[in-house]
Protein backbone atom coordinates (compact mmCIF):
# COMPACT_ATOMS: atom_id res chain seq x y z
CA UNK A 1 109.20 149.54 -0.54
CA UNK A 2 111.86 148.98 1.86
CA UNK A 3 110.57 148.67 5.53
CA UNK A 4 111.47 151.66 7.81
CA UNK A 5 113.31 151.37 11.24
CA UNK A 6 110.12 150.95 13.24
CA UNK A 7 109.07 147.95 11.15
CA UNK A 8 112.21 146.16 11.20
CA UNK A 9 112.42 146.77 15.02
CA UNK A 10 108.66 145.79 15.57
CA UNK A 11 109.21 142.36 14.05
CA UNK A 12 112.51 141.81 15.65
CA UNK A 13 110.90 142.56 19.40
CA UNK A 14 107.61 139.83 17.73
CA UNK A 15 110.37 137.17 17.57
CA UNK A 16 112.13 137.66 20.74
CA UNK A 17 108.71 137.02 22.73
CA UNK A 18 107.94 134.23 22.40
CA UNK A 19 111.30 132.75 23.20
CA UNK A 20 110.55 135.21 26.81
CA UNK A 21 107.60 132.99 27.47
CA UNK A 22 109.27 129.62 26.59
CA UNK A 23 112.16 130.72 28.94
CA UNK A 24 109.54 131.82 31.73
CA UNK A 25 107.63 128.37 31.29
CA UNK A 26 110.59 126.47 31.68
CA UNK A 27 111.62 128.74 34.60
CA UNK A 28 108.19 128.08 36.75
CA UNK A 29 108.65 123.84 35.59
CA UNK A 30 112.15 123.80 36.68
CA UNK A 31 111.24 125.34 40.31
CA UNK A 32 108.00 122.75 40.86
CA UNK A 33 110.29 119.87 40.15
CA UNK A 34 110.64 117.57 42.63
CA UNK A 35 113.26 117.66 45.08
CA UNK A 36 115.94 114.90 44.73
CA UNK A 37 115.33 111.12 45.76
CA UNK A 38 116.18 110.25 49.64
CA UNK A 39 119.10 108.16 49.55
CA UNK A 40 120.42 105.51 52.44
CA UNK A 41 124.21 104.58 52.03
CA UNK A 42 126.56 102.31 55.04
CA UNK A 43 129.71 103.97 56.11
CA UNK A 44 130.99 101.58 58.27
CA UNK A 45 130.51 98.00 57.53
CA UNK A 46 130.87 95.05 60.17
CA UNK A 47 132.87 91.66 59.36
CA UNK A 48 131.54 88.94 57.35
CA UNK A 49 130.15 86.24 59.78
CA UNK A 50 127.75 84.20 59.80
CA UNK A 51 127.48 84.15 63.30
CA UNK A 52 123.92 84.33 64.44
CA UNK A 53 122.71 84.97 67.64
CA UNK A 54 125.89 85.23 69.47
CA UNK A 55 128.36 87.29 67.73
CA UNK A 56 127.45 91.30 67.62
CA UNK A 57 129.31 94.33 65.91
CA UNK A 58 128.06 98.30 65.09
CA UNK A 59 127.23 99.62 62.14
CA UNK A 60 126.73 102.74 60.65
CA UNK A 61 125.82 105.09 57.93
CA UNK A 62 124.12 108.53 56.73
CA UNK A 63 120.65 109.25 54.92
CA UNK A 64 120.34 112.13 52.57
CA UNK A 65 117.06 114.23 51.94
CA UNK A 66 115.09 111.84 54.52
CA UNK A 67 112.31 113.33 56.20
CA UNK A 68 110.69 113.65 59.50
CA UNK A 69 109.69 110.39 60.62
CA UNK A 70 111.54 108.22 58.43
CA UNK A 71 113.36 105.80 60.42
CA UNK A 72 116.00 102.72 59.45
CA UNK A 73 115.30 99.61 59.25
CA UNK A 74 118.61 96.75 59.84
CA UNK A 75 118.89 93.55 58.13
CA UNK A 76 121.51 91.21 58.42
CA UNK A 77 122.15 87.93 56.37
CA UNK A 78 122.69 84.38 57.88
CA UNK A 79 120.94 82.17 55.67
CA UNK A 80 117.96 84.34 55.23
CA UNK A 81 117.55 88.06 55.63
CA UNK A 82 117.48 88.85 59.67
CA UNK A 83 115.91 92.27 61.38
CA UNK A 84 118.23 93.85 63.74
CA UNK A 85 119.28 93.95 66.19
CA UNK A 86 116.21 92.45 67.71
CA UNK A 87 113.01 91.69 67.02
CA UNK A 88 111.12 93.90 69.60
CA UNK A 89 113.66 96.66 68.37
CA UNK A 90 113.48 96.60 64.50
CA UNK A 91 113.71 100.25 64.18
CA UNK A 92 117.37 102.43 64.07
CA UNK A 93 116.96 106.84 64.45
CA UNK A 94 118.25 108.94 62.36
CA UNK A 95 120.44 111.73 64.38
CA UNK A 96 119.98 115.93 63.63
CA UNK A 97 122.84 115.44 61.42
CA UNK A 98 121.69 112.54 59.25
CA UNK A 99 123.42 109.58 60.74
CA UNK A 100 122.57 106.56 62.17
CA UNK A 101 123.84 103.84 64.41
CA UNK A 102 122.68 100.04 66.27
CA UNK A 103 124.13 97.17 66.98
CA UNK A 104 123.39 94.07 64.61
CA UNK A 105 124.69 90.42 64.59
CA UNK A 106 126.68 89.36 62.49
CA UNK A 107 126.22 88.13 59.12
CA UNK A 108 127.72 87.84 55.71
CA UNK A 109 125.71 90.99 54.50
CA UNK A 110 124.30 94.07 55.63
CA UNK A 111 121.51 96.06 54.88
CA UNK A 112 120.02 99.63 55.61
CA UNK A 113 116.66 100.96 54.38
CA UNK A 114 114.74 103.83 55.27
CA UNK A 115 111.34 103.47 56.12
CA UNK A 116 107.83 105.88 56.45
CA UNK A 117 106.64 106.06 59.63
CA UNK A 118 103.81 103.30 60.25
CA UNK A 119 105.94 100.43 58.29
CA UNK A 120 105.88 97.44 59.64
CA UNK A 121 109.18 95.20 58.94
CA UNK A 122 109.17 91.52 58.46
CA UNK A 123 111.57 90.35 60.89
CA UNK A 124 113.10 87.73 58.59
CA UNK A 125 112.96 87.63 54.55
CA UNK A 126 114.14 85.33 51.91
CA UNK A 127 114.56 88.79 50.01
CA UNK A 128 114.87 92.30 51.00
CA UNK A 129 111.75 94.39 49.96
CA UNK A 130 111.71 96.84 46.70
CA UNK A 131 110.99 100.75 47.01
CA UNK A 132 107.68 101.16 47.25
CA UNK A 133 104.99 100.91 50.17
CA UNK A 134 106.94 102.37 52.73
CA UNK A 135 110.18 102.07 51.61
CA UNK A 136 111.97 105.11 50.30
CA UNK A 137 115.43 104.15 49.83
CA UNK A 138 117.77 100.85 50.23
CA UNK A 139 121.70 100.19 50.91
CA UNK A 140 122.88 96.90 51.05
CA UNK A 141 126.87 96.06 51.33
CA UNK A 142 128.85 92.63 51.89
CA UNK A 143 130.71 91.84 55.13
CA UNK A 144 134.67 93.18 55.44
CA UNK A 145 136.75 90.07 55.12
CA UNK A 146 138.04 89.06 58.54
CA UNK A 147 139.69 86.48 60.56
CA UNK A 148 136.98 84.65 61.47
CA UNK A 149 135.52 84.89 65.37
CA UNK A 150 136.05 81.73 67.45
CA UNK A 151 133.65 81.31 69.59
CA UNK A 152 133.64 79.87 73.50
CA UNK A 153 133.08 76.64 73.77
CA UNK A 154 132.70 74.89 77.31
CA UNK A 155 132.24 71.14 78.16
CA UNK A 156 129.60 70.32 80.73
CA UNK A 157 127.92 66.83 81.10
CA UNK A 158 129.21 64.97 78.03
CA UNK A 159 128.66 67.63 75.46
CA UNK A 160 129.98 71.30 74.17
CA UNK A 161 128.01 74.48 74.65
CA UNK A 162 128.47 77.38 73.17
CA UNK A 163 129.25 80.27 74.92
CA UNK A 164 126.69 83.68 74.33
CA UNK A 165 129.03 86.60 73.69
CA UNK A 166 125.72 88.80 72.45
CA UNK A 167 123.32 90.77 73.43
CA UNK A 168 120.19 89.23 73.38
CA UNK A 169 116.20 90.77 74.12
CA UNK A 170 115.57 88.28 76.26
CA UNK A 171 114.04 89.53 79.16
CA UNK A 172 111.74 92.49 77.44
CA UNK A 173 114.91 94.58 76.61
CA UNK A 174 118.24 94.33 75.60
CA UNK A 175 120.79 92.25 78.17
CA UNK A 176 124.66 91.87 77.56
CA UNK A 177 126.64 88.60 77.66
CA UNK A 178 130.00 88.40 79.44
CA UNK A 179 132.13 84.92 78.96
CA UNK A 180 133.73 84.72 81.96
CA UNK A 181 130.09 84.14 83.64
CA UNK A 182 130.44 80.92 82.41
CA UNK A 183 132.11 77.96 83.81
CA UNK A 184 132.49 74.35 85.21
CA UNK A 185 134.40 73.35 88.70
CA UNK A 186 136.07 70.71 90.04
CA UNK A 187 132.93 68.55 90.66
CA UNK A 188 132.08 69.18 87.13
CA UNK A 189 129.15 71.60 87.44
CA UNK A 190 128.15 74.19 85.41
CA UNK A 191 127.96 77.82 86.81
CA UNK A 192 126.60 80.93 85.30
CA UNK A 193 126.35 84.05 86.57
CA UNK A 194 125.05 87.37 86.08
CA UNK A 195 127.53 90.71 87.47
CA UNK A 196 128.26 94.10 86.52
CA UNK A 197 131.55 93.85 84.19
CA UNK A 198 133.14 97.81 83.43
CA UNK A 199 129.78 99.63 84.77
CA UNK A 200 127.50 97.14 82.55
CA UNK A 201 125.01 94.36 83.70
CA UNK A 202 126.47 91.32 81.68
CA UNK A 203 124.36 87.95 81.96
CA UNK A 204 125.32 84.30 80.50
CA UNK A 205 124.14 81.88 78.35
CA UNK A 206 125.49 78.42 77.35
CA UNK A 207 123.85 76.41 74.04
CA UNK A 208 124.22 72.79 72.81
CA UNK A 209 126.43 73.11 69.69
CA UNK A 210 124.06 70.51 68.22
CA UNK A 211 120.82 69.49 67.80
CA UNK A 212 118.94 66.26 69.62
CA UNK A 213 115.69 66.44 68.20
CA UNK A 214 112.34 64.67 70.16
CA UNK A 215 113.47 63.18 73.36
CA UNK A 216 113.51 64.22 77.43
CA UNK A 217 115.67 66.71 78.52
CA UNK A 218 117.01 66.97 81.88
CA UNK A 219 118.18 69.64 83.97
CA UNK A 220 119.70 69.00 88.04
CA UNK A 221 119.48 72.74 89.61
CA UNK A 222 120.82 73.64 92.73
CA UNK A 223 119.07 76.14 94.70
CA UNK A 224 117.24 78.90 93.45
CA UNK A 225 116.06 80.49 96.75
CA UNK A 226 118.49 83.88 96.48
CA UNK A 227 117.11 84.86 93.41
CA UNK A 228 115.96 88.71 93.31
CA UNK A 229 112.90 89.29 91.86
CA UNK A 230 114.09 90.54 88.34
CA UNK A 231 116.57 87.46 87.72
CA UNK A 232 115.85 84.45 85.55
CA UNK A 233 116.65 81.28 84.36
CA UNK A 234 115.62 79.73 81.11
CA UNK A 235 115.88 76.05 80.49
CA UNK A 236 114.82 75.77 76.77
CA UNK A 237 114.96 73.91 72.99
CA UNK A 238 114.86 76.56 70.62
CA UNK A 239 115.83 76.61 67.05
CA UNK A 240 118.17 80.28 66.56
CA UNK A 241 117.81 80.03 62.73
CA UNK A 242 114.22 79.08 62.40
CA UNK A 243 112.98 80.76 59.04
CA UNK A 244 109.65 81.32 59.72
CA UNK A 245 107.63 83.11 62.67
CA UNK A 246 106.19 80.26 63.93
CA UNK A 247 107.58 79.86 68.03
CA UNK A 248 109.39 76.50 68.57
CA UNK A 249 110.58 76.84 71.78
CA UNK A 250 109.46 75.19 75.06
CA UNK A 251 110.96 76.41 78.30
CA UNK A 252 111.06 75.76 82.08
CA UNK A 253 111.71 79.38 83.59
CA UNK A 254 112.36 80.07 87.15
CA UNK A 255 111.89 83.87 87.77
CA UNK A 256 109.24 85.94 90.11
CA UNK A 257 109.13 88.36 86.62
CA UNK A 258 109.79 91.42 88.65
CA UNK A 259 107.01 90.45 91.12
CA UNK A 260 108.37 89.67 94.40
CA UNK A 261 105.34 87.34 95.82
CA UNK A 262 104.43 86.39 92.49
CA UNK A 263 105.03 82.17 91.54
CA UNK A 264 108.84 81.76 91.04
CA UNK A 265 108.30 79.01 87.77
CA UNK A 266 106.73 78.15 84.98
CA UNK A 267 106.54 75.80 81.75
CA UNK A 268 105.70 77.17 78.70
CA UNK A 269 104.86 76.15 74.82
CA UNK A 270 105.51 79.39 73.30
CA UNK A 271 104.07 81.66 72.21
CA UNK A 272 103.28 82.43 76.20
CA UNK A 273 101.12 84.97 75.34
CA UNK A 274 98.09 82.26 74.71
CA UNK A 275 97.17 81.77 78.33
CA UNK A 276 96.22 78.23 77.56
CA UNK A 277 100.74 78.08 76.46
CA UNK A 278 101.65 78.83 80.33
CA UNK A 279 101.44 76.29 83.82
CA UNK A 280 103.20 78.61 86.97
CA UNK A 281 103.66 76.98 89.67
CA UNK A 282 105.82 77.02 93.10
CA UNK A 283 109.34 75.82 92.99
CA UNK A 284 110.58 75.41 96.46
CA UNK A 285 114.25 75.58 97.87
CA UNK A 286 116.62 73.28 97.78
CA UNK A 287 118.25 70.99 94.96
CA UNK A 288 115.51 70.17 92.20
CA UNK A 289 115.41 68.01 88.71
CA UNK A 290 113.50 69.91 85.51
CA UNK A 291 112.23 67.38 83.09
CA UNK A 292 110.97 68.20 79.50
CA UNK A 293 109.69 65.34 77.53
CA UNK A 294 109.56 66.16 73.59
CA UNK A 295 107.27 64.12 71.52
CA UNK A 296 105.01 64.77 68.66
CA UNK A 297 102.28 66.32 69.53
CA UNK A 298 103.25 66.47 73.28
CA UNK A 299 105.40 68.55 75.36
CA UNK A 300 105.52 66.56 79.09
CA UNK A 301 107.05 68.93 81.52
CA UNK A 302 108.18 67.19 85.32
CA UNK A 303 109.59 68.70 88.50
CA UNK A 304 110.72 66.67 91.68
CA UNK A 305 112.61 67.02 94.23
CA UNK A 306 116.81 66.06 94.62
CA UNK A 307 119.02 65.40 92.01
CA UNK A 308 116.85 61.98 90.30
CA UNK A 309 113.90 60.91 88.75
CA UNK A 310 112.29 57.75 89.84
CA UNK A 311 109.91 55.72 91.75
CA UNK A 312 109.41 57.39 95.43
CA UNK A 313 110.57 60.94 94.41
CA UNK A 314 108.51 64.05 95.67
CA UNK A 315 106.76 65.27 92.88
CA UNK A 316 106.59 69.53 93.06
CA UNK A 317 104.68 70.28 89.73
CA UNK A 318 104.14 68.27 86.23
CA UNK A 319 102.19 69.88 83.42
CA UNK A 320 101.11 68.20 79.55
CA UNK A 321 100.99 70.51 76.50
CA UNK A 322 99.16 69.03 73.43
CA UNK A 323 98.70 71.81 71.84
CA UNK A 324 100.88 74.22 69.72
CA UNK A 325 104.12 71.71 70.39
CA UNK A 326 106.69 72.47 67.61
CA UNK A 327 108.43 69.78 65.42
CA UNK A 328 112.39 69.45 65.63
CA UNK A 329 114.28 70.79 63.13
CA UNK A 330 117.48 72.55 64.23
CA UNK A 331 116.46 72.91 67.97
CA UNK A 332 119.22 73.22 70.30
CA UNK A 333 118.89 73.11 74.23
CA UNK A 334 119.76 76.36 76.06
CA UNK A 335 120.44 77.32 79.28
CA UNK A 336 120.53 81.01 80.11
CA UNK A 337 120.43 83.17 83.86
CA UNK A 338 119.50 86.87 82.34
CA UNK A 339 117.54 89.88 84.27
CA UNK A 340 114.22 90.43 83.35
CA UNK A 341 113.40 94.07 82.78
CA UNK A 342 116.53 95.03 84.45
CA UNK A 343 116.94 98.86 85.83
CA UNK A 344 119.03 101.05 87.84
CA UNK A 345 116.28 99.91 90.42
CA UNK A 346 117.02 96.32 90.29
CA UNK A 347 119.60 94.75 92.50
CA UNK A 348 123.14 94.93 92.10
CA UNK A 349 124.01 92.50 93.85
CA UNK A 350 125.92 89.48 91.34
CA UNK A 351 123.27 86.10 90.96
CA UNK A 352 125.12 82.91 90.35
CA UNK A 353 122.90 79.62 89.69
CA UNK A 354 124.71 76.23 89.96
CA UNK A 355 123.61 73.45 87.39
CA UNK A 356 124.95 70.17 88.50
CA UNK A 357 123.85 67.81 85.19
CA UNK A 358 122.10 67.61 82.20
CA UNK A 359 121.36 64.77 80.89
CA UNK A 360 119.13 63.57 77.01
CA UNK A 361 117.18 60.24 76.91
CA UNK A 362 115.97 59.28 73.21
C-alpha cells in the first residue's frame, strides 16, 4: 500500500528534528565558548643599544581583550633580560583605550607582557617567563637599527668617566640626568650640579669607564655645608650589570635624607636596610677626604679633615664592615649629586658640589 500524504509528511518532519536539536546544541556551545585570548603587541620600538644604565628611550604598544587589573610588565635586554624602567617601578598601566607607555633603557631587545594583578616580576632573567602563573600574554621585538649613541665622556684625575644621560631611581623615585651638569675647570676639578633644565629637575652623575677591583678609593670634597635637606651625594663601587640580586655596592653618602637636623653622612654595605649595613655620622664644613678601603671580607671606610691622608690629620669618622662585603667583579666607582625624594616642596634653588681629586691605591 502506498503511504498517504500524512505519512510521508510525518516522517519527513521525524527527520528534520533531530537536525533542530543538533543545530540548537551547537548554538548554546558556540555562545559559552570562551572569549578570545588577551594579546600584548609593541607599536613603537626603541633603538638597538646595549646601553645600560645610562642611555633611555619610550616605548609603546596596545593590549587587546586585557582585563581589569592586568598591568605590563617591561623587559629590556643587555646581556640578560632587565625590568624596566626601574626596579622599584616594574609595573607599566594600561590607558581606557588599551595602550601603554614607560620609559626603558636601552637594549638590543624589547619585551612587553601582561601580567594578573598580584605578579611579582623578577627584575632580571636569563629568560623571559612562559604564559602561565600570571602571565597572560607576551610580545617581544628586536631593537630598530641605529647609529649608535656616543656617550659623554669627561677626564677628571687621570681617568674617563662616563657621563649619566638617564634617568635613574636613585633617590626613592625617578631623577633626570642633564650633561651639561658635568664638568672640570681650570684647576682640574670636577663639578656636578643639580638645576632645573626646560621646567625639569635634572641631576648628574659621572662613572669610571672601567673597573679597579679590591683596593682604596679616594674622594677630596669641597664643602658640603649649602646642601638643602633633600640633596645628595653618592660616592660608590657598584657593578651596573650585576646578574644576580645580590647588592654589591658600598657607598659614602652625604645627605640629611629630607631631614633637616638629621646626621648629614653615612657609610654603607648595602643592602642599607640591615641596620647592622649603615654607620651615620657628622660631616662638618669645610674641605674633607672620603676613604673606602676594599678588601675581602672588609670594607674600611675613613673620613679626615683637608685634602690628605696621613699621620697628624683630624680624624671626623672611620667605620669597618666585615660583614655582607661584596667581591669585585665588574664594579665601577661612581660619583653622583641627585635629590632625594624630590617635590615641588623641595628647593629650587641649583646645588653644585666641587670634587677636587680622586685618587685608587692597589
Amino acid at each position: 500500500m502506498s503511504p498517504t500524504p500524512y505519512t510521508s509528511s510525518l516522517k519527513k518532519h521525524r527527520s528534520i528534528v533531530p537536525l533542530v536539536i543538533l543545530s540548537v546544541l551547537l548554538a548554546g556551545c558556540t555562545s559559552r565558548s570562551a572569549p578570545p585570548k588577551p594579546t600584548v603587541q609593541i607599536t613603537q620600538v626603541p633603538a638597538a643599544n646595549p646601553g645600560g644604565p645610562v642611555q633611555l628611550d619610550f616605548i609603546e604598544g596596545r593590549t587587546s581583550g586585557s582585563k581589569p587589573g592586568q598591568q605590563i610588565v617591561l623587559y629590556a635586554r643587555s646581556g640578560i633580560w632587565w625590568i624596566q624602567p626601574f626596579a622599584n617601578q616594574p609595573f607599566t598601566k594600561i590607558q581606557p583605550d588599551s595602550t601603554w607607555r614607560n620609559a626603558t633603557h636601552l637594549g638590543t631587545d624589547y619585551a612587553a607582557i601582561l601580567v594578573e594583578p598580584g605578579f611579582h616580576p623578577a627584575t632580571k632573567v636569563t629568560t623571559l617567563p612562559a604564559e602561565g602563573n600570571g602571565v597572560v600574554a607576551i610580545a617581544t621585538s628586536t631593537g630598530k637599527s641605529v647609529a649608535p649613541i656616543v656617550s659623554k665622556v669627561i677626564h677628571f684625575s687621570g681617568y674617563d668617566w662616563r657621563v649619566r644621560n638617564a634617568a635613574s631611581d636613585r633617590g626613592g623615585q625617578p631623577n633626570s640626568y642633564d650633561p651639561s651638569n658635568v664638568w672640570t675647570d681650570k684647576n682640574g676639578y670636577l663639578h656636578l650640579r643639580m638645576d632645573e633644565h626646560d621646567g625639569v629637575w635634572t641631576c648628574a652623575e659621572v662613572s669610571l669607564t672601567r673597573s679597579l677591583g679590591y683596593g682604596s678609593y679616594i674622594f677630596v670634597v669641597q664643602d658640603i655645608g649649602h646642601f638643602g635637606p633633600s640633596a645628595a651625594l653618592g660616592l660608590y663601587t657598584n657593578d651596573d650589570f650585576r646578574t644576580d640580586d645580590i647588592p654589591g655596592e658600598l657607598d659614602i653618602e652625604l645627605s640629611r635624607w629630607g631631614i633637616a637636623d638629621s646626621k648629614n653622612a653615612q657609610y654603607v654595605v648595602q643592602p642599607f636596610y640591615v641596620p647592622e649595613n649603615v654607620f651615620r655620622f657628622m660631616a662638618p664644613g669645610g674641605v674633607l677626604t672620603h676613604m673606602l678601603r676594599w678588601e675581602s671580607g672588609r670594607a674600611s671606610f675613613k673620613t679626615v679633615r683637608g685634602s690628605v691622608i696621613g699621620p697628624g690629620v683630624a680624624t671626623i669618622s672611620e667605620h669597618i664592615f666585615t660583614s655582607g662585603v661584596p667581591t669585585p667583579a665588574k664594579e665601577t666607582a661612581h660619583m653622583g649629586l641627585y635629590s632625594y625624594r624630590h617635590s615641588e616642596s623641595s628647593s629650587q634653588q641649583p646645588v653644585e658640589v666641587v670634587i677636587e681629586k680622586f685618587e685608587f691605591l692597589p
